[in-house]
C-alpha atoms as a PDB file:
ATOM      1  CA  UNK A   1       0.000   0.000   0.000  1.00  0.00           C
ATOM      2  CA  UNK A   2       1.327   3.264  -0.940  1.00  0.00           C
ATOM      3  CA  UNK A   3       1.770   5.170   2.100  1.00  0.00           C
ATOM      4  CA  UNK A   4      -0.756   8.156   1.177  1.00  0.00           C
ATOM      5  CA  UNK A   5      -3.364   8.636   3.599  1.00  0.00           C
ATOM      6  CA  UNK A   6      -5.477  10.662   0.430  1.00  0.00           C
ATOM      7  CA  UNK A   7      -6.159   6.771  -0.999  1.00  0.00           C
ATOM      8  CA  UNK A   8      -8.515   6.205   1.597  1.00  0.00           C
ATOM      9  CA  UNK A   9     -10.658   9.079   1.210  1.00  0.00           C
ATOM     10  CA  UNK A  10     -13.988   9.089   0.432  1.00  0.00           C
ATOM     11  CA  UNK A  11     -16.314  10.561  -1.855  1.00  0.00           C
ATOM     12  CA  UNK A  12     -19.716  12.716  -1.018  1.00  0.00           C
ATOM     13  CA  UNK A  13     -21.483  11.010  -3.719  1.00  0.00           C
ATOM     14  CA  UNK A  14     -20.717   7.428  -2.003  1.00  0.00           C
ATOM     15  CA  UNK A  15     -21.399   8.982   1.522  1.00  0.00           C
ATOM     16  CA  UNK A  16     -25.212  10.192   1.032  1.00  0.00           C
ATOM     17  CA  UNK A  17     -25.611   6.614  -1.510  1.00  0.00           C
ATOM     18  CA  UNK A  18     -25.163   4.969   1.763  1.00  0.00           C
ATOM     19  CA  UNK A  19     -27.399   7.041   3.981  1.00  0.00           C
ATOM     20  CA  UNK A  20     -29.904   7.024   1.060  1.00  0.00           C
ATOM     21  CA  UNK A  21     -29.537   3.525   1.156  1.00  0.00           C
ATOM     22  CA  UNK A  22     -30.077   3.035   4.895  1.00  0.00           C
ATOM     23  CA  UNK A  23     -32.978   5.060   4.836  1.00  0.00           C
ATOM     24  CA  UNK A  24     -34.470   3.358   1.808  1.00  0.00           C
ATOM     25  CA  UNK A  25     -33.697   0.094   3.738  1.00  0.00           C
ATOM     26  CA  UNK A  26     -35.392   1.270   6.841  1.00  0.00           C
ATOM     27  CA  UNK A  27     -38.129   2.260   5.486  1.00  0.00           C
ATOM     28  CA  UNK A  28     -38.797  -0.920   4.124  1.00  0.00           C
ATOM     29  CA  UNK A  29     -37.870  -2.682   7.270  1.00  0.00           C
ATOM     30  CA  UNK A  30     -40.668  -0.699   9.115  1.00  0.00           C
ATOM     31  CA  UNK A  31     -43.031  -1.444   6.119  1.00  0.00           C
ATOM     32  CA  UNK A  32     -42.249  -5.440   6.544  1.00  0.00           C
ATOM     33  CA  UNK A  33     -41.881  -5.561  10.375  1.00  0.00           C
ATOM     34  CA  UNK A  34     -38.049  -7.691   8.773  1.00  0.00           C
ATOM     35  CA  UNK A  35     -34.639  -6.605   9.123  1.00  0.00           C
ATOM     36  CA  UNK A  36     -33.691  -8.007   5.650  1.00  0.00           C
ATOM     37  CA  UNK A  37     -34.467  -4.952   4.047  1.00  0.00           C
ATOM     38  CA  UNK A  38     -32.153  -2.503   6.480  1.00  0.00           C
ATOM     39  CA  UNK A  39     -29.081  -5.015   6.333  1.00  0.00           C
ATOM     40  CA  UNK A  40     -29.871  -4.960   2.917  1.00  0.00           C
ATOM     41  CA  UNK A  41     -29.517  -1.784   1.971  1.00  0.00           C
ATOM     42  CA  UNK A  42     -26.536  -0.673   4.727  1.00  0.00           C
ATOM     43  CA  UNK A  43     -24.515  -3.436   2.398  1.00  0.00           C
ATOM     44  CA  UNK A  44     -25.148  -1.704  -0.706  1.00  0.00           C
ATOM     45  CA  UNK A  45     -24.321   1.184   0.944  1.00  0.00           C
ATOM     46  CA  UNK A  46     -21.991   0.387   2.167  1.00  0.00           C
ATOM     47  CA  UNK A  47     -20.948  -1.078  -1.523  1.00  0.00           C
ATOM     48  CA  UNK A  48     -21.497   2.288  -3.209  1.00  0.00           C
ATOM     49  CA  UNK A  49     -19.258   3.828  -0.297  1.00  0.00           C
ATOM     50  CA  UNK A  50     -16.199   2.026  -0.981  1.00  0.00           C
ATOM     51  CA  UNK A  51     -16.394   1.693  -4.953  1.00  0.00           C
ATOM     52  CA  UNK A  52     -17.317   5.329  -5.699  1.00  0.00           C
ATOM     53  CA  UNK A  53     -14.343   7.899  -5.651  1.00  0.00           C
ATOM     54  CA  UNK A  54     -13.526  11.003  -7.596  1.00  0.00           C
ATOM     55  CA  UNK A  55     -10.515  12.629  -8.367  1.00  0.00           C
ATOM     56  CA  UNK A  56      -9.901  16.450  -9.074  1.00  0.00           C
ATOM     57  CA  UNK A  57      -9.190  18.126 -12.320  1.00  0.00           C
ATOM     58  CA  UNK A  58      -5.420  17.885 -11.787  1.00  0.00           C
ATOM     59  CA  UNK A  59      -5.148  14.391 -10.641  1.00  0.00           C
ATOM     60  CA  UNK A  60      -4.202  11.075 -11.574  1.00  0.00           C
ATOM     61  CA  UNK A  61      -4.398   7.707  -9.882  1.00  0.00           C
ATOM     62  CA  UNK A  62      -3.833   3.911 -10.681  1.00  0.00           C
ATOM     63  CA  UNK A  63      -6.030   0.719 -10.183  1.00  0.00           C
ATOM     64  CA  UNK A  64      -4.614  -2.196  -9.043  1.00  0.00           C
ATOM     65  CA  UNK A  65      -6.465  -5.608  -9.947  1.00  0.00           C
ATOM     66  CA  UNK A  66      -4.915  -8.434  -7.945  1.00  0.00           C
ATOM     67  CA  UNK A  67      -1.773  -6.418  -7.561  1.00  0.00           C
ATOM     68  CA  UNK A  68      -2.270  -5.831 -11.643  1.00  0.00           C
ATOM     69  CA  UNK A  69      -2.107  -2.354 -12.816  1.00  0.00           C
ATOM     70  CA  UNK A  70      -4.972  -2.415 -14.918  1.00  0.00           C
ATOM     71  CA  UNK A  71      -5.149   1.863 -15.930  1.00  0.00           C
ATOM     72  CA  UNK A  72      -5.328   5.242 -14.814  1.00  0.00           C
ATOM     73  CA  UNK A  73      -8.356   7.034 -13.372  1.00  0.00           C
ATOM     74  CA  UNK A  74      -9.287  10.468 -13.106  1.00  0.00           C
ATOM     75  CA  UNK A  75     -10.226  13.520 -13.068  1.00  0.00           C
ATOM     76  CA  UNK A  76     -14.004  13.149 -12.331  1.00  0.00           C
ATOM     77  CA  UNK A  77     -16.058  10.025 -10.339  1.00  0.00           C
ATOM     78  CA  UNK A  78     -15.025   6.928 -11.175  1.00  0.00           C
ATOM     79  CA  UNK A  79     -15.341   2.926  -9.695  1.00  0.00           C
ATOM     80  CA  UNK A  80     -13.727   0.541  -8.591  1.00  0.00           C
ATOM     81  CA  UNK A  81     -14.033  -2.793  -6.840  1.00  0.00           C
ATOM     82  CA  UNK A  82     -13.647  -3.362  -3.134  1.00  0.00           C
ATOM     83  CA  UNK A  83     -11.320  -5.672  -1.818  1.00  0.00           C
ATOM     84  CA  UNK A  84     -10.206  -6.954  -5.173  1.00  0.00           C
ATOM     85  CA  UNK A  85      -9.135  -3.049  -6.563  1.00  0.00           C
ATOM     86  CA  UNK A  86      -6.933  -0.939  -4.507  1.00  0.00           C
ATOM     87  CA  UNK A  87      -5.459   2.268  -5.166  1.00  0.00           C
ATOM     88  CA  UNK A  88      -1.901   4.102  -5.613  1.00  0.00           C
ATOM     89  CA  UNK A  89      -1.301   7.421  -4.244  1.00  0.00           C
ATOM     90  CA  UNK A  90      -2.949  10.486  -6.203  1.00  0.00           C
ATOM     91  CA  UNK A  91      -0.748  12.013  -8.446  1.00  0.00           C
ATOM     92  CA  UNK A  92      -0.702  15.449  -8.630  1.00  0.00           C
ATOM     93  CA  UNK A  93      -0.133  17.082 -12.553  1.00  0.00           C
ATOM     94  CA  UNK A  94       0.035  20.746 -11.505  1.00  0.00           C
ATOM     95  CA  UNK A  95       3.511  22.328 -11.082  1.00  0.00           C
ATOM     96  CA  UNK A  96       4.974  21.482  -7.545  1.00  0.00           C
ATOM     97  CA  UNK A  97       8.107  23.365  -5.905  1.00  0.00           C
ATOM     98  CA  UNK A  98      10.561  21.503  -3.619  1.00  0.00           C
ATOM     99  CA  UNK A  99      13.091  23.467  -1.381  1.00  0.00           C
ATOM    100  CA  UNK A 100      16.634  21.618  -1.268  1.00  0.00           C
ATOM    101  CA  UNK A 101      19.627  22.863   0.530  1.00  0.00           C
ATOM    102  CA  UNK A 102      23.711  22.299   0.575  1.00  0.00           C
ATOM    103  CA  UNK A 103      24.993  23.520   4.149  1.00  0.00           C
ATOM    104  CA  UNK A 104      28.963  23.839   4.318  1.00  0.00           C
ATOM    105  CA  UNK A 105      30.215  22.427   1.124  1.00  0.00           C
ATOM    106  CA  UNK A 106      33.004  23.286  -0.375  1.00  0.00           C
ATOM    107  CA  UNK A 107      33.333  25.315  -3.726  1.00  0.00           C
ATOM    108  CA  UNK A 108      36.212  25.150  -6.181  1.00  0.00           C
ATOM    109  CA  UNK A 109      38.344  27.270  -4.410  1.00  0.00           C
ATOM    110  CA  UNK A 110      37.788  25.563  -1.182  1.00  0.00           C
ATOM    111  CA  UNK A 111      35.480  28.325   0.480  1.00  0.00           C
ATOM    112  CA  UNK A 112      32.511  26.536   2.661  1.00  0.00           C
ATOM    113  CA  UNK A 113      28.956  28.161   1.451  1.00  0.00           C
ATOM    114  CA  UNK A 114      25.436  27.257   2.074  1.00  0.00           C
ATOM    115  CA  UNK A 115      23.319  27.155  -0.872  1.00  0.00           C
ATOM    116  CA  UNK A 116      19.284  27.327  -0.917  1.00  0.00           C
ATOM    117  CA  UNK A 117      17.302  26.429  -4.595  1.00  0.00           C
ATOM    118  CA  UNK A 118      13.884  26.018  -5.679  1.00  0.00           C
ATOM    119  CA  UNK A 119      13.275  23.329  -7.681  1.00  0.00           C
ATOM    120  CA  UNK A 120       9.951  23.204 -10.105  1.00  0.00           C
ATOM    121  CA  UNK A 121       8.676  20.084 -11.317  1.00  0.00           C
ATOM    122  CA  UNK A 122       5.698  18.480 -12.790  1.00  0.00           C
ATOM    123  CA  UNK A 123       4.206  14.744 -13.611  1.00  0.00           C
ATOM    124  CA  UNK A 124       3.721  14.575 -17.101  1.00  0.00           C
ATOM    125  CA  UNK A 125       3.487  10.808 -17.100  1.00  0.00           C
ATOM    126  CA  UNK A 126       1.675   9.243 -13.688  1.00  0.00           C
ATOM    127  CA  UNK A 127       2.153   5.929 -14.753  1.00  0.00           C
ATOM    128  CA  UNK A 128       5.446   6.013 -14.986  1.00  0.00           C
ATOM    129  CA  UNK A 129       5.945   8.128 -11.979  1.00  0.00           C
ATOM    130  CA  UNK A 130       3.467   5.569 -10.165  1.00  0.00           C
ATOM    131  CA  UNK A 131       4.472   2.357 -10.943  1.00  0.00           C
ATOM    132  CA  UNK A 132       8.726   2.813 -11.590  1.00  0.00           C
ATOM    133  CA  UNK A 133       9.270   5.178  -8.360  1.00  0.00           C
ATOM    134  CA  UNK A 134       8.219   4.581  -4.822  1.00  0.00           C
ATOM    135  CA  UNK A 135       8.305   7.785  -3.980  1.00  0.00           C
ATOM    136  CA  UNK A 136       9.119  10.226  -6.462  1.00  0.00           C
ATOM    137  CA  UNK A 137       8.885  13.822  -4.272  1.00  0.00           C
ATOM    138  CA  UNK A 138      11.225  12.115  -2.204  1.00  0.00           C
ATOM    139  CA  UNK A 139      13.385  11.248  -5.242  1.00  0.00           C
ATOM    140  CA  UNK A 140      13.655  14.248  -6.341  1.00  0.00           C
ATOM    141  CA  UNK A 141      14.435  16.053  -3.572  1.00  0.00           C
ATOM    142  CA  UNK A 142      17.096  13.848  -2.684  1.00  0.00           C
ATOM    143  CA  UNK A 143      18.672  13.931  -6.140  1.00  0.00           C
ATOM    144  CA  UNK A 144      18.332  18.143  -6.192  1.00  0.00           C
ATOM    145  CA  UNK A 145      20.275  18.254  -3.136  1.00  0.00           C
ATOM    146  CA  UNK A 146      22.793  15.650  -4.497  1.00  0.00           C
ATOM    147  CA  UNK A 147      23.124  17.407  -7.912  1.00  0.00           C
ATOM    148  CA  UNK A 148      23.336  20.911  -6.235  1.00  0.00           C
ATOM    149  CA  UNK A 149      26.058  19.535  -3.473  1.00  0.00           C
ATOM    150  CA  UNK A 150      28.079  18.263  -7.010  1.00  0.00           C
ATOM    151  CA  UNK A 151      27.611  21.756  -8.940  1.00  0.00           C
ATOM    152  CA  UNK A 152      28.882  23.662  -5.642  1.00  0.00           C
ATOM    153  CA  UNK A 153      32.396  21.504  -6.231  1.00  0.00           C
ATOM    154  CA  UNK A 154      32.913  22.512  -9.490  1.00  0.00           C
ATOM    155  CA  UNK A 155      32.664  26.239  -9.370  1.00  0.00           C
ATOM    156  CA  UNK A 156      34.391  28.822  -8.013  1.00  0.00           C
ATOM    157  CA  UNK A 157      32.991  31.449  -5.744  1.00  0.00           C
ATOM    158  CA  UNK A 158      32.345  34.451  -7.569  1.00  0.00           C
ATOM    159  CA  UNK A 159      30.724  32.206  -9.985  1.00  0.00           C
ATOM    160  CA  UNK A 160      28.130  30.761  -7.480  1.00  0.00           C
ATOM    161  CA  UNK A 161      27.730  34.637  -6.342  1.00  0.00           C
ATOM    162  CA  UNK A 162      27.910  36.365  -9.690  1.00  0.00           C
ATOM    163  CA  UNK A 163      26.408  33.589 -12.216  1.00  0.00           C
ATOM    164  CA  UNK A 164      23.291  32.131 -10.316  1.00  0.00           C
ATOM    165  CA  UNK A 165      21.806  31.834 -13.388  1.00  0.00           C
ATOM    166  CA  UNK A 166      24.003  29.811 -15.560  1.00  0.00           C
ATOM    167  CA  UNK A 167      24.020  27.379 -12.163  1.00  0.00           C
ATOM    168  CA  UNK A 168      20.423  26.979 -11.786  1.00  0.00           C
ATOM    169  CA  UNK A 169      20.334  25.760 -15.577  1.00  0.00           C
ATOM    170  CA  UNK A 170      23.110  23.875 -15.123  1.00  0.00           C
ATOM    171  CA  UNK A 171      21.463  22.076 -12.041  1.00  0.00           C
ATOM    172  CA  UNK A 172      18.164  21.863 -14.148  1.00  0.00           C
ATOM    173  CA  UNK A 173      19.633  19.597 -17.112  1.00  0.00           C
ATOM    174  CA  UNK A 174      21.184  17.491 -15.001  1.00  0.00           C
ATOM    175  CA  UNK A 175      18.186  16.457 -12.757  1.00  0.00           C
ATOM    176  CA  UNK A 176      15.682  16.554 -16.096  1.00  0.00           C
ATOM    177  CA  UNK A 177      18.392  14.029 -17.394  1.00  0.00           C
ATOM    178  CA  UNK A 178      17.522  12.334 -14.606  1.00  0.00           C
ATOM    179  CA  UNK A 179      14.006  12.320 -13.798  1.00  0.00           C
ATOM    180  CA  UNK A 180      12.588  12.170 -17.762  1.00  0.00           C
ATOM    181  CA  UNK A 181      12.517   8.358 -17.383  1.00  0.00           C
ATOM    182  CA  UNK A 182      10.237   8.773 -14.494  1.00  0.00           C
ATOM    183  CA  UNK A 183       7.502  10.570 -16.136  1.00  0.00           C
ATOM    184  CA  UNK A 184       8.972  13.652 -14.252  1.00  0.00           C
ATOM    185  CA  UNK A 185      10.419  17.212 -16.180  1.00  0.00           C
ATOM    186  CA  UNK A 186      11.870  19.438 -14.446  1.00  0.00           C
ATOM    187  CA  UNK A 187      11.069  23.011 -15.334  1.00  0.00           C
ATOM    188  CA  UNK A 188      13.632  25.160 -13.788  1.00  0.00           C
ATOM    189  CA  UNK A 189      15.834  25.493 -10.551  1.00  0.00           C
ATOM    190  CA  UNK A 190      16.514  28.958  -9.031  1.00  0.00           C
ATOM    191  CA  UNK A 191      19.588  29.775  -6.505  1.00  0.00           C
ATOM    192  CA  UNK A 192      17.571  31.831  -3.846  1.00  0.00           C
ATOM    193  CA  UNK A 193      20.901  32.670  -2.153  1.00  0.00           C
ATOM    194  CA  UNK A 194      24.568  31.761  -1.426  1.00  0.00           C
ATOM    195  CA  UNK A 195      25.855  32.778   2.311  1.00  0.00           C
ATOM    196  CA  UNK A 196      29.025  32.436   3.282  1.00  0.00           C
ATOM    197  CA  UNK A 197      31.005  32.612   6.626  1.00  0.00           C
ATOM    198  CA  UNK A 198      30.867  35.611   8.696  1.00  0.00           C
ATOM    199  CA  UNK A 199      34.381  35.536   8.635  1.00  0.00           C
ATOM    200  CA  UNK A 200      35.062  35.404   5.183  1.00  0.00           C
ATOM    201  CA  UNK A 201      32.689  38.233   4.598  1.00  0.00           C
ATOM    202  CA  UNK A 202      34.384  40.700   6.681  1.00  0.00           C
ATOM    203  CA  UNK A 203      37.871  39.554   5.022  1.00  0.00           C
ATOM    204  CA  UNK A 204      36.330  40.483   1.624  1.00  0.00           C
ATOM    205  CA  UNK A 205      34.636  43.267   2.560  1.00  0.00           C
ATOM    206  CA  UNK A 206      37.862  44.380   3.610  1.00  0.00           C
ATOM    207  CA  UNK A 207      39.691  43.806   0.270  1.00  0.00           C
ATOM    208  CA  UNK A 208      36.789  45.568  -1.745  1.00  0.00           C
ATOM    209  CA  UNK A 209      37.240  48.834   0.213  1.00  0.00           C
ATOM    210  CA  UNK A 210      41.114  48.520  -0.087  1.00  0.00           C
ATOM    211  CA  UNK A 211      40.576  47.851  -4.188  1.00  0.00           C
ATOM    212  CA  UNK A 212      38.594  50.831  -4.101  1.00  0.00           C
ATOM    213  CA  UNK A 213      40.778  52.750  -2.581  1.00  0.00           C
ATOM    214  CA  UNK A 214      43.842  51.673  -4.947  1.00  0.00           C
ATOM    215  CA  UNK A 215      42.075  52.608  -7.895  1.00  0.00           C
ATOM    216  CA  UNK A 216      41.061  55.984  -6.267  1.00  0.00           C
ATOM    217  CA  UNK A 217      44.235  56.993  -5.757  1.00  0.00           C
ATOM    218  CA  UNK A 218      45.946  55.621  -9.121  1.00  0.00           C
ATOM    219  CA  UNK A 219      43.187  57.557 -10.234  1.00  0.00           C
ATOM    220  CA  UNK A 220      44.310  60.623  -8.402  1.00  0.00           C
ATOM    221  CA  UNK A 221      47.974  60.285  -8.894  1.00  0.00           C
ATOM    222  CA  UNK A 222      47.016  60.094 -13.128  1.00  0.00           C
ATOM    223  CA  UNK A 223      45.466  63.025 -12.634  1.00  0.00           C
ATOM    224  CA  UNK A 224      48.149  65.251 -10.592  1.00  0.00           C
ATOM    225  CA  UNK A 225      50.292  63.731 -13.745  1.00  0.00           C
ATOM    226  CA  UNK A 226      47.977  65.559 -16.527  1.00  0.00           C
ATOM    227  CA  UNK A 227      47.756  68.883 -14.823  1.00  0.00           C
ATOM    228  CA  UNK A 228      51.544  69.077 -13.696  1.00  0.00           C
ATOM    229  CA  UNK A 229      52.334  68.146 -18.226  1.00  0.00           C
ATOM    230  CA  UNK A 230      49.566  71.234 -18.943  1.00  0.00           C
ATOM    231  CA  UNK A 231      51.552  73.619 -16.278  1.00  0.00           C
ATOM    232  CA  UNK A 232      54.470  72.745 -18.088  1.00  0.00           C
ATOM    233  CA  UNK A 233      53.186  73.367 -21.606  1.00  0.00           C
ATOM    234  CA  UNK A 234      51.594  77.023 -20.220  1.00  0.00           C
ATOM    235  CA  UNK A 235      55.166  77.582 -19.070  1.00  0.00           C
ATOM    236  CA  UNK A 236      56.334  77.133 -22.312  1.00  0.00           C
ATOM    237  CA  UNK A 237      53.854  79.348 -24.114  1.00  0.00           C
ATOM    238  CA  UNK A 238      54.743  81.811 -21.235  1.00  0.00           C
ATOM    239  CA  UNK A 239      58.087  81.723 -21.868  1.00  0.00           C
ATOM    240  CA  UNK A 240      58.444  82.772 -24.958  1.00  0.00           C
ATOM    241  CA  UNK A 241      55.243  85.060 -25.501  1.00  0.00           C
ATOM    242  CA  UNK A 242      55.165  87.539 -22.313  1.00  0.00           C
ATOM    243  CA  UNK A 243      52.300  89.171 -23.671  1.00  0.00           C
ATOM    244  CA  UNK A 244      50.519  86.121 -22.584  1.00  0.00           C
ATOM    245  CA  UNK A 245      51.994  85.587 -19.327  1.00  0.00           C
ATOM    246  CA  UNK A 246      51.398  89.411 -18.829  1.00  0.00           C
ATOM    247  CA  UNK A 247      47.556  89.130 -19.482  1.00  0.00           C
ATOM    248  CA  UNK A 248      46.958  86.060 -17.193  1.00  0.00           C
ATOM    249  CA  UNK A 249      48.830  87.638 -14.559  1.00  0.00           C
ATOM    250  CA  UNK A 250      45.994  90.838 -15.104  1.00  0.00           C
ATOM    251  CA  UNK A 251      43.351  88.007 -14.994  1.00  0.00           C
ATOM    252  CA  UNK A 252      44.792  86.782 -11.588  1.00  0.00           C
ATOM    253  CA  UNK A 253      44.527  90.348 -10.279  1.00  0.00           C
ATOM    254  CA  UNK A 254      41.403  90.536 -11.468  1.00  0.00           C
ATOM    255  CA  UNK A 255      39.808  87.692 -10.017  1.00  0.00           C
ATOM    256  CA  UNK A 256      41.123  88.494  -6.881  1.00  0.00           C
ATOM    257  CA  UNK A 257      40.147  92.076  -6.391  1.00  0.00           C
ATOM    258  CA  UNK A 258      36.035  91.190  -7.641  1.00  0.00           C
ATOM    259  CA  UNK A 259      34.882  90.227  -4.679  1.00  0.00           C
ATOM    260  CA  UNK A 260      33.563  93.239  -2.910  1.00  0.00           C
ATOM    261  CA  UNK A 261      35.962  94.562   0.252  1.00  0.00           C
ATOM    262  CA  UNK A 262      38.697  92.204  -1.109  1.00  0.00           C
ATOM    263  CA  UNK A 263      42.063  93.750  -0.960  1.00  0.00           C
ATOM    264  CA  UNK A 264      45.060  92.451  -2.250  1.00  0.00           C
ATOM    265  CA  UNK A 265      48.652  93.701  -2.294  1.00  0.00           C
ATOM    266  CA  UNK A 266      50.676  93.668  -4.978  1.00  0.00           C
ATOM    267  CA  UNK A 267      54.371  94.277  -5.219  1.00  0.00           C
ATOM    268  CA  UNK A 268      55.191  97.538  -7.211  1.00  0.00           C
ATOM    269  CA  UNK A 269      58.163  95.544  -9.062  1.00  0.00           C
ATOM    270  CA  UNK A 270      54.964  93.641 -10.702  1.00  0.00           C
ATOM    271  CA  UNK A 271      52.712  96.285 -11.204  1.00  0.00           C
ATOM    272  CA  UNK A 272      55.747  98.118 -13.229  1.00  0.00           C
ATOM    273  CA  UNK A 273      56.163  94.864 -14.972  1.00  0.00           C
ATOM    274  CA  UNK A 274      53.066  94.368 -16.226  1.00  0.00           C
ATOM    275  CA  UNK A 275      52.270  98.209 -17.115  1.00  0.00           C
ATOM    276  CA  UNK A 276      49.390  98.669 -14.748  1.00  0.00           C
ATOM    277  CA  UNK A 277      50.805 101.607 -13.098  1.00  0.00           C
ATOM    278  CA  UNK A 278      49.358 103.783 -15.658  1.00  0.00           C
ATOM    279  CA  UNK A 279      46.067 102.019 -16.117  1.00  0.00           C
ATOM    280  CA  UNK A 280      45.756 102.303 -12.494  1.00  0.00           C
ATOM    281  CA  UNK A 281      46.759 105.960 -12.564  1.00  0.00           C
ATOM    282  CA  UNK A 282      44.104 106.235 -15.546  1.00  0.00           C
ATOM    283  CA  UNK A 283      41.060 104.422 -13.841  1.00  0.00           C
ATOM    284  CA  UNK A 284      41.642 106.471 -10.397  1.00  0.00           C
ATOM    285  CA  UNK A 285      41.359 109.548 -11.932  1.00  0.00           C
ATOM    286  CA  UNK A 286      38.133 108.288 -13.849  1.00  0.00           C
ATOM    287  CA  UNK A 287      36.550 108.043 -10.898  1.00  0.00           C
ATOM    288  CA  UNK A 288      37.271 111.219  -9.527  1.00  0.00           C
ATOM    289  CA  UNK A 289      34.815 113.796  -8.759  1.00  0.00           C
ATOM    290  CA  UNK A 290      35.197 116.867 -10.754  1.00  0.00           C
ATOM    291  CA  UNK A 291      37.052 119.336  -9.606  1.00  0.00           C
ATOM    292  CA  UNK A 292      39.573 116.692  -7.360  1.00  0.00           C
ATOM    293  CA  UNK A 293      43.186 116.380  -8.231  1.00  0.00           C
END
């Protein structure tokens, strides 16, 4: 007998068969004054009880003659014989999702992880899945967890972390491969997350911030490098043109003295240099009110 308490259920429309039949049987035996017709009836009853069952929309289930398979049932109401038919465990043909698990294994690179996937599967042939496995959720749970555990040895870490999806197909050929003789597909598998040691975390944590901080400062230095080769191309243009070094000297001066109550002092060796004593003189005098010296 499978072991599937679901195989003993029974059916409403064998349920009130009996108590119609009861009734109808004691009806009789009050009409007759007997008890033939009540023990009557309660056995056909009790007939219609066991024989009648009905299976949903999505399930499957196999007679046994003798021990014989003789063919699938279902869905709907269907018979069968007591005592000489017995049934198998309902099959259920929707998609079903098993949770499997690989706690401390070792990856490629020798780094313990704990893996949880979702594996989706569905019956596309009950007989098969009936009469060739004795338990086929079981099964493939067991064989998920093995197949996973397998996969987790031959990768590397920042594949498991960075390539979940490549894994999970990988995981879901192998256990299709396995389960197609069965009457079983499996539809896809799904890494729902990789955790590694506490440990281990904070050590790479550690070496991500340092990385970043090597390429920020390579960065940095790179920089420094581009602006110290453009000061010494300006210093080459001012070099030989001093009309140019002149003029951004005056732009300087300029941008120093715009802000309003900014003062800034300027040696008169560079003021004669540049010619802004005159300009100076000039723009004072400008601004004069008339009749001021």
């Amino acid at each position: 007998m499978w072991p599937d308490q679901r195989q003993m259920r029974l059916s409403s429309v064998g349920i009130t068969l009996l108590v119609v039949c009861v009734a109808v049987g004691g009806a009789a035996a009050a009409a007759t004054e007997t008890r033939a017709p009540l023990a009557i009836g309660a056995l056909v009853g009790l007939y219609f009880l066991f024989s009648i069952r009905v299976a949903d929309q999505w399930e499957k289930v196999a007679v046994l003659r003798f021990g014989r398979f003789t063919g699938l049932r279902g869905p709907g109401l269907f018979w069968m014989i007591p005592i000489v038919d017995r049934l198998s465990r309902y099959v259920d043909q929707r998609v079903s999702v098993s949770n499997v698990s690989a706690e401390s294994t070792l990856t490629r690179d020798t780094v313990p992880v704990n893996v949880d996937a979702i594996v989706f599967w569905m019956v596309w042939n009950p007989e098969k899945a009936i009469l060739e496995v004795q338990d086929f959720t079981q099964a493939i749970t067991l064989s998920a967890q093995t197949a996973l555990r397998e996969s987790i040895g031959r990768h590397e870490l920042h594949q498991m972390v960075a390539e979940r999806e490549m894994l999970g197909k990988e995981l879901q050929r192998i256990l299709d491969e396995k389960t197609t003789p069965w009457g079983i597909t499996v539809q896809s598998v799904e890494i729902r997350d990789v955790q590694i040691p506490q440990a281990l975390q904070d050590a790479m944590s550690r070496e991500a911030q340092a990385e970043r901080e090597r390429r920020a400062r390579t960065i940095l230095g790179l920089a420094e490098t581009e602006i110290a080769e453009m000061f010494g191309k300006a210093a080459l243009t001012y070099q030989t043109n001093p009309v140019a070094l002149h003029l951004r000297a005056m732009n300087m001066l300029y941008e120093a003295i715009k802000e309003k109550g900014a003062m800034v002092i300027v040696p008169s060796s560079a003021v004669e240099t540049m010619g802004l004593g005159g300009m100076l003189a000039t723009t004072s005098l400008a601004g004069a009110k008339p009749g001021v010296m």
